[in-house]
PDB file of N, CA and C in Angstrom:
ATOM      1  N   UNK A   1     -23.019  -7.112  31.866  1.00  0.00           N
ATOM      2  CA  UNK A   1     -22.029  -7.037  30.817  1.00  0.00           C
ATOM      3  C   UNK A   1     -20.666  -7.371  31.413  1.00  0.00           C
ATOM      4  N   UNK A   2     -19.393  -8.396  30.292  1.00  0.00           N
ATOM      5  CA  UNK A   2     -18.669  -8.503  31.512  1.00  0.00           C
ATOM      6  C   UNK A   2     -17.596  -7.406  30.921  1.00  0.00           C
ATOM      7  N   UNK A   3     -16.627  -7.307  32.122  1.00  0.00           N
ATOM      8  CA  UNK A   3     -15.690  -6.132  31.805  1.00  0.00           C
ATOM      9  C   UNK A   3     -14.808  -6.184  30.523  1.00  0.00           C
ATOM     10  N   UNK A   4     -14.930  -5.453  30.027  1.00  0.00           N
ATOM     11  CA  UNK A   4     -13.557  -4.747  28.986  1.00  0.00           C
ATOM     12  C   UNK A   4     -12.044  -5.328  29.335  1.00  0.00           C
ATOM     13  N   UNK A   5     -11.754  -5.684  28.605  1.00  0.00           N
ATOM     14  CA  UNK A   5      -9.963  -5.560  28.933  1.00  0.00           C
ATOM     15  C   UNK A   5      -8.895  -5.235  27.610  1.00  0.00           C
ATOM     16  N   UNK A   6      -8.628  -4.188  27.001  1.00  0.00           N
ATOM     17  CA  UNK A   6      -7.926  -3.358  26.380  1.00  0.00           C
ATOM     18  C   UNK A   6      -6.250  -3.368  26.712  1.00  0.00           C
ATOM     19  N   UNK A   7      -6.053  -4.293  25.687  1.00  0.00           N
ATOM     20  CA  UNK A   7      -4.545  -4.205  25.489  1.00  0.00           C
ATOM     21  C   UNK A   7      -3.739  -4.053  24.709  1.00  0.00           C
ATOM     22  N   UNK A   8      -2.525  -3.286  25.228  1.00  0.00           N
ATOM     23  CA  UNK A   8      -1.725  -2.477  23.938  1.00  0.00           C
ATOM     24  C   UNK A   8       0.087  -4.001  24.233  1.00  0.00           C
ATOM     25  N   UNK A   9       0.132  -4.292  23.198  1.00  0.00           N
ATOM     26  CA  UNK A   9       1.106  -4.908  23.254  1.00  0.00           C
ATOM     27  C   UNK A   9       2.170  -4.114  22.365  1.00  0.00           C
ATOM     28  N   UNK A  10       3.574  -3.700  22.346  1.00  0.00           N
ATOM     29  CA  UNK A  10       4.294  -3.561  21.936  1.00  0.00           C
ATOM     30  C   UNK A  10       5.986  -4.127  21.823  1.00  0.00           C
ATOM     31  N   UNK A  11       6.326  -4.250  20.697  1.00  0.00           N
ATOM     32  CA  UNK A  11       7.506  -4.383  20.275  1.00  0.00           C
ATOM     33  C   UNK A  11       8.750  -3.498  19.796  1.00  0.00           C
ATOM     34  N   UNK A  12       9.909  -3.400  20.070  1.00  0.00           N
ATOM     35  CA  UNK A  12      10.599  -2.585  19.204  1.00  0.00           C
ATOM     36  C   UNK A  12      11.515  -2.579  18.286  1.00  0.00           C
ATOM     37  N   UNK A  13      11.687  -1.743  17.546  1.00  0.00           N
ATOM     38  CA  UNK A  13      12.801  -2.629  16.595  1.00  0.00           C
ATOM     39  C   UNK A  13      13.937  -2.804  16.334  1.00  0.00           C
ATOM     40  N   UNK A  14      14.657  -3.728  16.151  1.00  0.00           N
ATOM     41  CA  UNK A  14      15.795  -4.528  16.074  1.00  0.00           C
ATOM     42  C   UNK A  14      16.727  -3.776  15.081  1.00  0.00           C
ATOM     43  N   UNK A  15      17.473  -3.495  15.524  1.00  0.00           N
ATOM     44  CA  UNK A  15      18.963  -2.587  15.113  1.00  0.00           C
ATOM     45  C   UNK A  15      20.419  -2.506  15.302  1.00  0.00           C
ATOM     46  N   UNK A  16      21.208  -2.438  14.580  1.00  0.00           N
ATOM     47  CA  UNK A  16      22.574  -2.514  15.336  1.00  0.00           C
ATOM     48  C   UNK A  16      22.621  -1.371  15.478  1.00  0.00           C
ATOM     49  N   UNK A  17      23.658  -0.817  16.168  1.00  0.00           N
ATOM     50  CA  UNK A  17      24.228   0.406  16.026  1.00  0.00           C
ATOM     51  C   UNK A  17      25.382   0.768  15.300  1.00  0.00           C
ATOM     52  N   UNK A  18      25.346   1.680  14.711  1.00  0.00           N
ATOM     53  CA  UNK A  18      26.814   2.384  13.787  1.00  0.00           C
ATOM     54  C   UNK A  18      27.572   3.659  14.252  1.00  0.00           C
ATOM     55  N   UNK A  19      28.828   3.225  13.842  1.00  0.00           N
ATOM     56  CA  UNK A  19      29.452   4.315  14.560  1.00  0.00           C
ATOM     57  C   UNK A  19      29.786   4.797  13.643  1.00  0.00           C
ATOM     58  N   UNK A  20      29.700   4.796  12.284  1.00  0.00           N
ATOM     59  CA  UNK A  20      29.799   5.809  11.069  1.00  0.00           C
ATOM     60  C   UNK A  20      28.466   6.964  10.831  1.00  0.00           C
ATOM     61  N   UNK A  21      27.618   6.105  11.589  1.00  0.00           N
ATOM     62  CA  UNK A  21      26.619   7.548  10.936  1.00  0.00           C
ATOM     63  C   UNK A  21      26.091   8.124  12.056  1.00  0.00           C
ATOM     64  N   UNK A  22      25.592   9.392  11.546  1.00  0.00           N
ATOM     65  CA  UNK A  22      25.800  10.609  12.534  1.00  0.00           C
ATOM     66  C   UNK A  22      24.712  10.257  13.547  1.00  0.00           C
ATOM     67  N   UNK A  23      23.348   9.603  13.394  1.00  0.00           N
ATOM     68  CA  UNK A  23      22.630   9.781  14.065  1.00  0.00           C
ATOM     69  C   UNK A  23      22.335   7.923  14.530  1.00  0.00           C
ATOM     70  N   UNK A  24      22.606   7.565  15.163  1.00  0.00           N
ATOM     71  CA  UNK A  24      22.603   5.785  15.367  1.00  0.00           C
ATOM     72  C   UNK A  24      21.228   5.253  15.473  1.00  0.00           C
ATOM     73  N   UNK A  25      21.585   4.007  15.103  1.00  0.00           N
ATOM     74  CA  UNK A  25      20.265   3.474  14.713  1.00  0.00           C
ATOM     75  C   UNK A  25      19.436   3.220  15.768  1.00  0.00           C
ATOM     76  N   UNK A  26      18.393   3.150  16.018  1.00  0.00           N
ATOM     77  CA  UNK A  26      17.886   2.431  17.407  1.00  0.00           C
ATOM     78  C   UNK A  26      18.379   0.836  17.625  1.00  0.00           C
ATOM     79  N   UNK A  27      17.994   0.739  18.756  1.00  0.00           N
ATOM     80  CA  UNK A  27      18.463  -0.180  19.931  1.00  0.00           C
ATOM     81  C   UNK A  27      17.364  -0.710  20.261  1.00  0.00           C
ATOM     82  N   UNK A  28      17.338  -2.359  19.745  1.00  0.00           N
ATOM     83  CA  UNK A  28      16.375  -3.013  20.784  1.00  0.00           C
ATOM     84  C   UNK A  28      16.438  -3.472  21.704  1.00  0.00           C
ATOM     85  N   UNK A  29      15.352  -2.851  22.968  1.00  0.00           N
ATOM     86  CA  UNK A  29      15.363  -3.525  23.964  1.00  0.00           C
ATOM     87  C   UNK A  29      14.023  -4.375  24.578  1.00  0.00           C
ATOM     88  N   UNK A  30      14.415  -4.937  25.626  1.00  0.00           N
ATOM     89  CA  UNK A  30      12.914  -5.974  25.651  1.00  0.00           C
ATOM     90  C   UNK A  30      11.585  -5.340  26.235  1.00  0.00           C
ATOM     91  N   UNK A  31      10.791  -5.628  26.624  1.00  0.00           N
ATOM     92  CA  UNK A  31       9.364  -4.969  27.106  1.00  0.00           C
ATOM     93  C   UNK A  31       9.683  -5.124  28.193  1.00  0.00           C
ATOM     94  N   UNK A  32      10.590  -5.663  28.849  1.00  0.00           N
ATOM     95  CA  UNK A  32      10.580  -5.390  30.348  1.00  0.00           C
ATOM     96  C   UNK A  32      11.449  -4.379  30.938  1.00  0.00           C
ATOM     97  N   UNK A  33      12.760  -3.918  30.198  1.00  0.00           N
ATOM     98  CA  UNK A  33      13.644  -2.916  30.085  1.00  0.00           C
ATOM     99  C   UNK A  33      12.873  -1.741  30.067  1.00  0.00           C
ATOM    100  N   UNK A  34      11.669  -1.590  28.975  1.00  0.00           N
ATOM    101  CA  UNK A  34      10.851  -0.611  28.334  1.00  0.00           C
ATOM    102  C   UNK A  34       9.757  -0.377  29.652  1.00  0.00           C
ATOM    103  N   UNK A  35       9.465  -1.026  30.186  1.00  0.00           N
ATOM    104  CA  UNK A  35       8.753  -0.885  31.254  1.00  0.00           C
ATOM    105  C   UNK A  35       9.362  -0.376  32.559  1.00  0.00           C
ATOM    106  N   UNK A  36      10.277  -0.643  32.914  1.00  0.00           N
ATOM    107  CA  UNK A  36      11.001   0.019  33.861  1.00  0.00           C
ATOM    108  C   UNK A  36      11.421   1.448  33.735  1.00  0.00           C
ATOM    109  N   UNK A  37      11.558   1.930  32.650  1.00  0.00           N
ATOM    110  CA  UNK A  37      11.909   3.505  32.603  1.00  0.00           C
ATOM    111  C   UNK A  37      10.394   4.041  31.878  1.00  0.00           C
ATOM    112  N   UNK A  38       9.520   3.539  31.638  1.00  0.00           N
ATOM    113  CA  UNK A  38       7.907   4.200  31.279  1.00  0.00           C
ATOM    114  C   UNK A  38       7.326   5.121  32.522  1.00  0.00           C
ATOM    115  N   UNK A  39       7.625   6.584  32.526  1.00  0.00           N
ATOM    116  CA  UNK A  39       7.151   7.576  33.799  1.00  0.00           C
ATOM    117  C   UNK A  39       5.961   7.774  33.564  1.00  0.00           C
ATOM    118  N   UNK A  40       4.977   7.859  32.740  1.00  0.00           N
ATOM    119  CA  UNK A  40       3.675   8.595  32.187  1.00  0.00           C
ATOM    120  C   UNK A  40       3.325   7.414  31.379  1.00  0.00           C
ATOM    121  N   UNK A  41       2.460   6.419  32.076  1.00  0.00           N
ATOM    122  CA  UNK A  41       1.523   5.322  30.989  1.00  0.00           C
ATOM    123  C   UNK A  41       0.212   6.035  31.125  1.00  0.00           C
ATOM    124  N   UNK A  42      -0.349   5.804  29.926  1.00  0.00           N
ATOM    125  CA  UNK A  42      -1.733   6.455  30.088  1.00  0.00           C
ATOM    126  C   UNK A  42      -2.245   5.103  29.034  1.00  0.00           C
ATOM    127  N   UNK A  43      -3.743   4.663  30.271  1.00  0.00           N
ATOM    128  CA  UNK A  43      -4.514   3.805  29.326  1.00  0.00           C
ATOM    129  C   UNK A  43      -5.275   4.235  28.478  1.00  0.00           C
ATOM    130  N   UNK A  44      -5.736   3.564  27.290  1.00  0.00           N
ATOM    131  CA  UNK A  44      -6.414   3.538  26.375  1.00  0.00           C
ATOM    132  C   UNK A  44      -8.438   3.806  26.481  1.00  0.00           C
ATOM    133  N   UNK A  45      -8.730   4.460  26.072  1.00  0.00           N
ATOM    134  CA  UNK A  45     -10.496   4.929  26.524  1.00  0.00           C
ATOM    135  C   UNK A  45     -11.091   4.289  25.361  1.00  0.00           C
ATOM    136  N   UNK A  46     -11.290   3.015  25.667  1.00  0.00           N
ATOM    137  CA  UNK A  46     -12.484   2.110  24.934  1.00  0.00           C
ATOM    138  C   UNK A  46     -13.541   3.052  24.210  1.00  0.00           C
ATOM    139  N   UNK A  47     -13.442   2.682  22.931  1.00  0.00           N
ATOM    140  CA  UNK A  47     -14.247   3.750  22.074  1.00  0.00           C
ATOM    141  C   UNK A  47     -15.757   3.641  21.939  1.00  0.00           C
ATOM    142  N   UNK A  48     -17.009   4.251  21.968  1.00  0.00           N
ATOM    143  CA  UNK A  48     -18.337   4.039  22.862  1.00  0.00           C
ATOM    144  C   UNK A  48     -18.733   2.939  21.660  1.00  0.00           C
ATOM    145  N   UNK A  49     -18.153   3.362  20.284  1.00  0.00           N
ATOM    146  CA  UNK A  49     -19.125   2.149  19.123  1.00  0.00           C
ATOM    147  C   UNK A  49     -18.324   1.029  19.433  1.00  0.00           C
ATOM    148  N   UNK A  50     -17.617   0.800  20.034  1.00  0.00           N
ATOM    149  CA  UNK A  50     -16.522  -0.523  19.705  1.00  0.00           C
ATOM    150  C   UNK A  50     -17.221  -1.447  21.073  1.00  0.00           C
ATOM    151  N   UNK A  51     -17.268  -0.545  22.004  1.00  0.00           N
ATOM    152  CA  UNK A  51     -18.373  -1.231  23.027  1.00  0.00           C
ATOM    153  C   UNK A  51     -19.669  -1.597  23.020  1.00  0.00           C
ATOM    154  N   UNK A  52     -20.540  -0.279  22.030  1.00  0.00           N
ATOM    155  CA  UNK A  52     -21.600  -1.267  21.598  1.00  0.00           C
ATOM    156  C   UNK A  52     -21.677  -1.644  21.019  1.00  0.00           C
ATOM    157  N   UNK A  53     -20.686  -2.199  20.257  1.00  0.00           N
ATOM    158  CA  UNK A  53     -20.548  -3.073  19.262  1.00  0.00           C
ATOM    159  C   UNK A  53     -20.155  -4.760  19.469  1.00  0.00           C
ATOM    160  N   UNK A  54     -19.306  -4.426  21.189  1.00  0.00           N
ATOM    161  CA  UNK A  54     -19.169  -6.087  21.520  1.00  0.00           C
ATOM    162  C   UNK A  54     -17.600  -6.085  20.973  1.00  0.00           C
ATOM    163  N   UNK A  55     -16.854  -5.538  20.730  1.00  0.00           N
ATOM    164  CA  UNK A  55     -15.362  -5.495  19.750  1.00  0.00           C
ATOM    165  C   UNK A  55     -14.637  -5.428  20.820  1.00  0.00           C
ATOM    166  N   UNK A  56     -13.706  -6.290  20.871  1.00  0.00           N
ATOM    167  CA  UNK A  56     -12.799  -6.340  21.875  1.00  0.00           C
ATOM    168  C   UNK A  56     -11.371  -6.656  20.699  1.00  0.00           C
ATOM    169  N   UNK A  57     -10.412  -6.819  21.532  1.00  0.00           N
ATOM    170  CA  UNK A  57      -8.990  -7.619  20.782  1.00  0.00           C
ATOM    171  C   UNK A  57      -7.423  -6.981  21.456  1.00  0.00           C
ATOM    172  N   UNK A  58      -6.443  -7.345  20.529  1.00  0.00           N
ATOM    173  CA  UNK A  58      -5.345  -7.024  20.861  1.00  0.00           C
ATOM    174  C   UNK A  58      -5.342  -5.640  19.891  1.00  0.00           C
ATOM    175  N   UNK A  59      -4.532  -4.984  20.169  1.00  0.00           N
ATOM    176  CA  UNK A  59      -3.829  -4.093  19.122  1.00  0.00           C
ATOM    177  C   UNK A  59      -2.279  -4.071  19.285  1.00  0.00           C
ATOM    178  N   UNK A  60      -1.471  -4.256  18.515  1.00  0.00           N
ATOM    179  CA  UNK A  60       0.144  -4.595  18.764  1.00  0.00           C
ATOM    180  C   UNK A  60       0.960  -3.238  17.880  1.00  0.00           C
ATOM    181  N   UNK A  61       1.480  -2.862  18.540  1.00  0.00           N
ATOM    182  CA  UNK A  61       2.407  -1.727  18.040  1.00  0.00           C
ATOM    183  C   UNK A  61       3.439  -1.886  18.324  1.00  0.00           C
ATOM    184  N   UNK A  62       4.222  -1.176  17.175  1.00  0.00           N
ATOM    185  CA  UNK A  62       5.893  -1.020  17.670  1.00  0.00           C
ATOM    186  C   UNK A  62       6.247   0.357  18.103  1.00  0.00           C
ATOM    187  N   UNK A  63       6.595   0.685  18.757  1.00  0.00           N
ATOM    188  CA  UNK A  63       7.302   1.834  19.226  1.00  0.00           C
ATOM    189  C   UNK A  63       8.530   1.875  19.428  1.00  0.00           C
ATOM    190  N   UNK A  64       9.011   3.529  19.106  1.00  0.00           N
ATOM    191  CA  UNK A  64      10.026   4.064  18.912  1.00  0.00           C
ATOM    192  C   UNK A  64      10.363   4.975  19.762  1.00  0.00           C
ATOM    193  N   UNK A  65      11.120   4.914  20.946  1.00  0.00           N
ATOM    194  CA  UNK A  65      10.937   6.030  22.186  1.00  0.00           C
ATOM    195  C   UNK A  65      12.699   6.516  21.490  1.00  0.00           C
ATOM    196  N   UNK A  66      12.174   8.161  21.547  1.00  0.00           N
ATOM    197  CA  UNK A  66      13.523   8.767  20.886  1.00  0.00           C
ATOM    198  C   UNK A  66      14.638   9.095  21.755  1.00  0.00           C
ATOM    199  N   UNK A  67      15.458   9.913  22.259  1.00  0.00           N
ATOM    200  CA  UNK A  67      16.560  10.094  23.067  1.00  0.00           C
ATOM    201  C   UNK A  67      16.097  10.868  24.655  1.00  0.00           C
ATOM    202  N   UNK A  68      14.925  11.528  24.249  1.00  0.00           N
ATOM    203  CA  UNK A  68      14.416  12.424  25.383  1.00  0.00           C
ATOM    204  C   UNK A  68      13.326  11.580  25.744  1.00  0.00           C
ATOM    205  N   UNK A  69      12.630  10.081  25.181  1.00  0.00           N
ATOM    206  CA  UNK A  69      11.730   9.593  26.214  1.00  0.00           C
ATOM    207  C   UNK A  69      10.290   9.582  25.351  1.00  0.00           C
ATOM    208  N   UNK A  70      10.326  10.200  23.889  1.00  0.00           N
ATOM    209  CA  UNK A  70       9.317  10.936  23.173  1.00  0.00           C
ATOM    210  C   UNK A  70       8.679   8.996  22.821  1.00  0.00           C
ATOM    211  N   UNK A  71       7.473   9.091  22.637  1.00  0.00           N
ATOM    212  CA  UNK A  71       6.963   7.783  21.661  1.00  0.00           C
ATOM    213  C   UNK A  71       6.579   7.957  20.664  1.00  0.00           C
ATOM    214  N   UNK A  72       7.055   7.270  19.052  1.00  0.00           N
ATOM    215  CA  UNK A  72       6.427   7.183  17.765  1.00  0.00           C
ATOM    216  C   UNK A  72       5.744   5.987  18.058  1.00  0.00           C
ATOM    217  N   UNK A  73       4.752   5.774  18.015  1.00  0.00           N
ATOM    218  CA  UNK A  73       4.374   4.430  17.719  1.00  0.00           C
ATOM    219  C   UNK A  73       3.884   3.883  16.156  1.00  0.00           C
ATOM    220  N   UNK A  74       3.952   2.496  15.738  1.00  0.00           N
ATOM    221  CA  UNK A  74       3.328   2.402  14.680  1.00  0.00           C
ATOM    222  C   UNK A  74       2.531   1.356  14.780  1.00  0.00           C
ATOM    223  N   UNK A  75       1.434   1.141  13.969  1.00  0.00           N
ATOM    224  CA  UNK A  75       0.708   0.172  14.206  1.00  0.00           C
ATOM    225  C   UNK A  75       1.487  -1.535  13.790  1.00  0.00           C
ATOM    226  N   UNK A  76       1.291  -2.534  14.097  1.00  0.00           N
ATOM    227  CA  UNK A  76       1.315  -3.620  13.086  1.00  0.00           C
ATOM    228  C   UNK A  76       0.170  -4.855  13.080  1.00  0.00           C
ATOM    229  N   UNK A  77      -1.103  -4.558  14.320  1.00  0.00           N
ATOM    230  CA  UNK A  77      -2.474  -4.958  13.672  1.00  0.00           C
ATOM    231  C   UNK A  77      -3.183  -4.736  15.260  1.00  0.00           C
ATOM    232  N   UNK A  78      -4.421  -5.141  14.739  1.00  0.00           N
ATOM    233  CA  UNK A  78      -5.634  -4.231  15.625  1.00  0.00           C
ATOM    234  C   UNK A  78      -6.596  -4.836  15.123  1.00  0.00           C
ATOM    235  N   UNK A  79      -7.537  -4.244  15.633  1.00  0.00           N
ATOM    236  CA  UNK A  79      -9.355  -4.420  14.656  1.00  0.00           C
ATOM    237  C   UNK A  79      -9.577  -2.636  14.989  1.00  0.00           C
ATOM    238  N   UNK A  80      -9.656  -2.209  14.059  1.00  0.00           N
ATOM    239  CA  UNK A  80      -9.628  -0.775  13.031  1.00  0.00           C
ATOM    240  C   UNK A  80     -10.267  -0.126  14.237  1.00  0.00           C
ATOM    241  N   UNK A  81     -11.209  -0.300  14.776  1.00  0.00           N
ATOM    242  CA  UNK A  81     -12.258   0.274  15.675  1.00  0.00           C
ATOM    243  C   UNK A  81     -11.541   0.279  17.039  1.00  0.00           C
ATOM    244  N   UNK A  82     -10.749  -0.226  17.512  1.00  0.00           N
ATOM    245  CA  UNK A  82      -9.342  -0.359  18.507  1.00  0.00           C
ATOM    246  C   UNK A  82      -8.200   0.733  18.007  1.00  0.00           C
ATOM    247  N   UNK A  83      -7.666   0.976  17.186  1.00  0.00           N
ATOM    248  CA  UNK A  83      -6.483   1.326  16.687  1.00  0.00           C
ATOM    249  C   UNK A  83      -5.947   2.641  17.266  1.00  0.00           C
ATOM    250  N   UNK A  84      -7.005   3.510  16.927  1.00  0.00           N
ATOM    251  CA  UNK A  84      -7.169   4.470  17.026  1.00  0.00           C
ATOM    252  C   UNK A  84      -6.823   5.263  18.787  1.00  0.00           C
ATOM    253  N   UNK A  85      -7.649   4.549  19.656  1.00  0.00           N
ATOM    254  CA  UNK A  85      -7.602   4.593  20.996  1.00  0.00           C
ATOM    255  C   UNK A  85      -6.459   4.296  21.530  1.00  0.00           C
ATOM    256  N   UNK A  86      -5.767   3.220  20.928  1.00  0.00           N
ATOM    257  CA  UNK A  86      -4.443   2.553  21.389  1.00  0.00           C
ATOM    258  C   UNK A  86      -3.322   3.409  21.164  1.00  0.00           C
ATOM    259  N   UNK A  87      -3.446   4.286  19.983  1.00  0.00           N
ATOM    260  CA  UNK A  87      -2.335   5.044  19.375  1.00  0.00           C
ATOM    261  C   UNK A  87      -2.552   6.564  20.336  1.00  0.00           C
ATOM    262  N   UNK A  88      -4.080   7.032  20.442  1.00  0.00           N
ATOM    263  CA  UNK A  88      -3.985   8.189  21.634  1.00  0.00           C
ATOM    264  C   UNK A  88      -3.146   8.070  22.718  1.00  0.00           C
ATOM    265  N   UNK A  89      -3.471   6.730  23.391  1.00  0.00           N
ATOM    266  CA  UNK A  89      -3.214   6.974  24.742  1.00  0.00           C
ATOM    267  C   UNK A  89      -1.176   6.827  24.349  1.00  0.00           C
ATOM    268  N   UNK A  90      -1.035   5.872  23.636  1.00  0.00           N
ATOM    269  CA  UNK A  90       0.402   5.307  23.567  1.00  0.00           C
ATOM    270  C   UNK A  90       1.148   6.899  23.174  1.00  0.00           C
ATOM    271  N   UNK A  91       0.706   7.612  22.641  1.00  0.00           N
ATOM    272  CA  UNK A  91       1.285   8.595  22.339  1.00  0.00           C
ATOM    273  C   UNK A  91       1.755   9.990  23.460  1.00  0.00           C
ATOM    274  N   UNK A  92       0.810   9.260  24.371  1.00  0.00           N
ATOM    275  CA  UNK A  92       0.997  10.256  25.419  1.00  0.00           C
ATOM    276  C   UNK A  92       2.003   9.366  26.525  1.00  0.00           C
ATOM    277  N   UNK A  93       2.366   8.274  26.437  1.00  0.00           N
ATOM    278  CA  UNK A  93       3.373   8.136  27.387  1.00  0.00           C
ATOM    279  C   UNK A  93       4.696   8.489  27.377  1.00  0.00           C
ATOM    280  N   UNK A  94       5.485   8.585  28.066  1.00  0.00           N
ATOM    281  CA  UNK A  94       6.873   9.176  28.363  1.00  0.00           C
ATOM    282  C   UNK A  94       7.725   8.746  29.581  1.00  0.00           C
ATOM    283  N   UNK A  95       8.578   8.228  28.313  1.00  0.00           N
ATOM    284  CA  UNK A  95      10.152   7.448  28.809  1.00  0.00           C
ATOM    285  C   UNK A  95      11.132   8.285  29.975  1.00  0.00           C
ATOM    286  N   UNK A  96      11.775   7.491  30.520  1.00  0.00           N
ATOM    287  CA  UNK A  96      12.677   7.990  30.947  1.00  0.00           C
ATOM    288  C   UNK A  96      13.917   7.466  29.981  1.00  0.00           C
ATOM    289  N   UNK A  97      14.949   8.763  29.342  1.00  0.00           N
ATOM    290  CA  UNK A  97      15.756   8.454  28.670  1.00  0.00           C
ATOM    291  C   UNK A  97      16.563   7.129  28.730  1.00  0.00           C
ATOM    292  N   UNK A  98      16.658   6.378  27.522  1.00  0.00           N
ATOM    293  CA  UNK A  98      17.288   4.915  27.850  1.00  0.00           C
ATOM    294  C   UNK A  98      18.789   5.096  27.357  1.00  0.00           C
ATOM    295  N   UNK A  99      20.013   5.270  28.145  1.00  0.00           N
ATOM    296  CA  UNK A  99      21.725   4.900  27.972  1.00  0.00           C
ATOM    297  C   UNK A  99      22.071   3.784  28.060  1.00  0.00           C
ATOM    298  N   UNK A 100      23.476   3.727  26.820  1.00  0.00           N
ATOM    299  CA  UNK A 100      23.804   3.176  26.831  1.00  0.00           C
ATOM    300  C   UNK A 100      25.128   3.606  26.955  1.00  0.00           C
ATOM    301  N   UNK A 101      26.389   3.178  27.589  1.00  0.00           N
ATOM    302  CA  UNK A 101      27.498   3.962  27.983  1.00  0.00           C
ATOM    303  C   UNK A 101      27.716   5.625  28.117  1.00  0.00           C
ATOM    304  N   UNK A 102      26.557   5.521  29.115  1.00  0.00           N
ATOM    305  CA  UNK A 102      26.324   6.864  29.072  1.00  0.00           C
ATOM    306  C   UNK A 102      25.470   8.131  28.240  1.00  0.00           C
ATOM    307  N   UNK A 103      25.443   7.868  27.611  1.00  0.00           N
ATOM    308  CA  UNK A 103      24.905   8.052  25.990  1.00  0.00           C
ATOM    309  C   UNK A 103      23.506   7.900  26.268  1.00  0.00           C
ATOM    310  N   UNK A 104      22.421   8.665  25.605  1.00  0.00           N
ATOM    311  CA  UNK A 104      20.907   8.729  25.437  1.00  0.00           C
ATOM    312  C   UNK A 104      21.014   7.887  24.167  1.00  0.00           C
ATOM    313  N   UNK A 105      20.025   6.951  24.474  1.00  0.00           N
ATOM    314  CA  UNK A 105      19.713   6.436  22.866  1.00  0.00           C
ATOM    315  C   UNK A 105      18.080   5.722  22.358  1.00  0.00           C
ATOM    316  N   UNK A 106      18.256   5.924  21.316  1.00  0.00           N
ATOM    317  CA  UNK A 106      16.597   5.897  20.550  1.00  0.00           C
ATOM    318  C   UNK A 106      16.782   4.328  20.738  1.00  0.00           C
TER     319      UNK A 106
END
């Protein structure tokens, strides 16, 4: 059988920031920014029907890492039998807070 390869691609989303409202919008930054402060990646555990099933693919999420490092992720596509696994593990990783002039920001 040949090996598995399980990948979580993510994006984040595109925002300005405001200095009128109390809580600012998120900040996009690139996947390589996002990768450099990621302390806790945890991979994804290939689900046993999706393997005997032969199901492989991408699953692409956006995530939302909040001021302390926290991840929301959301989906934006998969094959259903993937989704699930991708969103466990993604949920358990943890940021190192991302500043911007000092400042923690989502």
């Amino acid at each position: 059988m040949k090996p598995v390869v399980f990948y979580i691609v993510f994006a984040m989303v595109s925002a300005c920031l405001s200095q009128t409202q109390p809580l600012a919008a998120p900040v996009s930054i690139s996947a390589q920014e996002a990768s450099l402060n990621l302390l806790h990646p945890v991979q994804p555990l290939y689900p046993a029907l999706a393997k005997a099933a032969h199901i492989q693919g991408v699953v692409r999420l956006e995530l939302l890492i909040d001021e302390t490092g926290v991840v929301t992720p959301r989906v934006l596509s998969g094959h259903p039998m993937l989704v699930q696994a991708a969103l466990d593990a993604v949920k358990q990783w943890k940021y190192k807070p991302f500043e911007r002039e000092g400042k923690a920001i989502r």
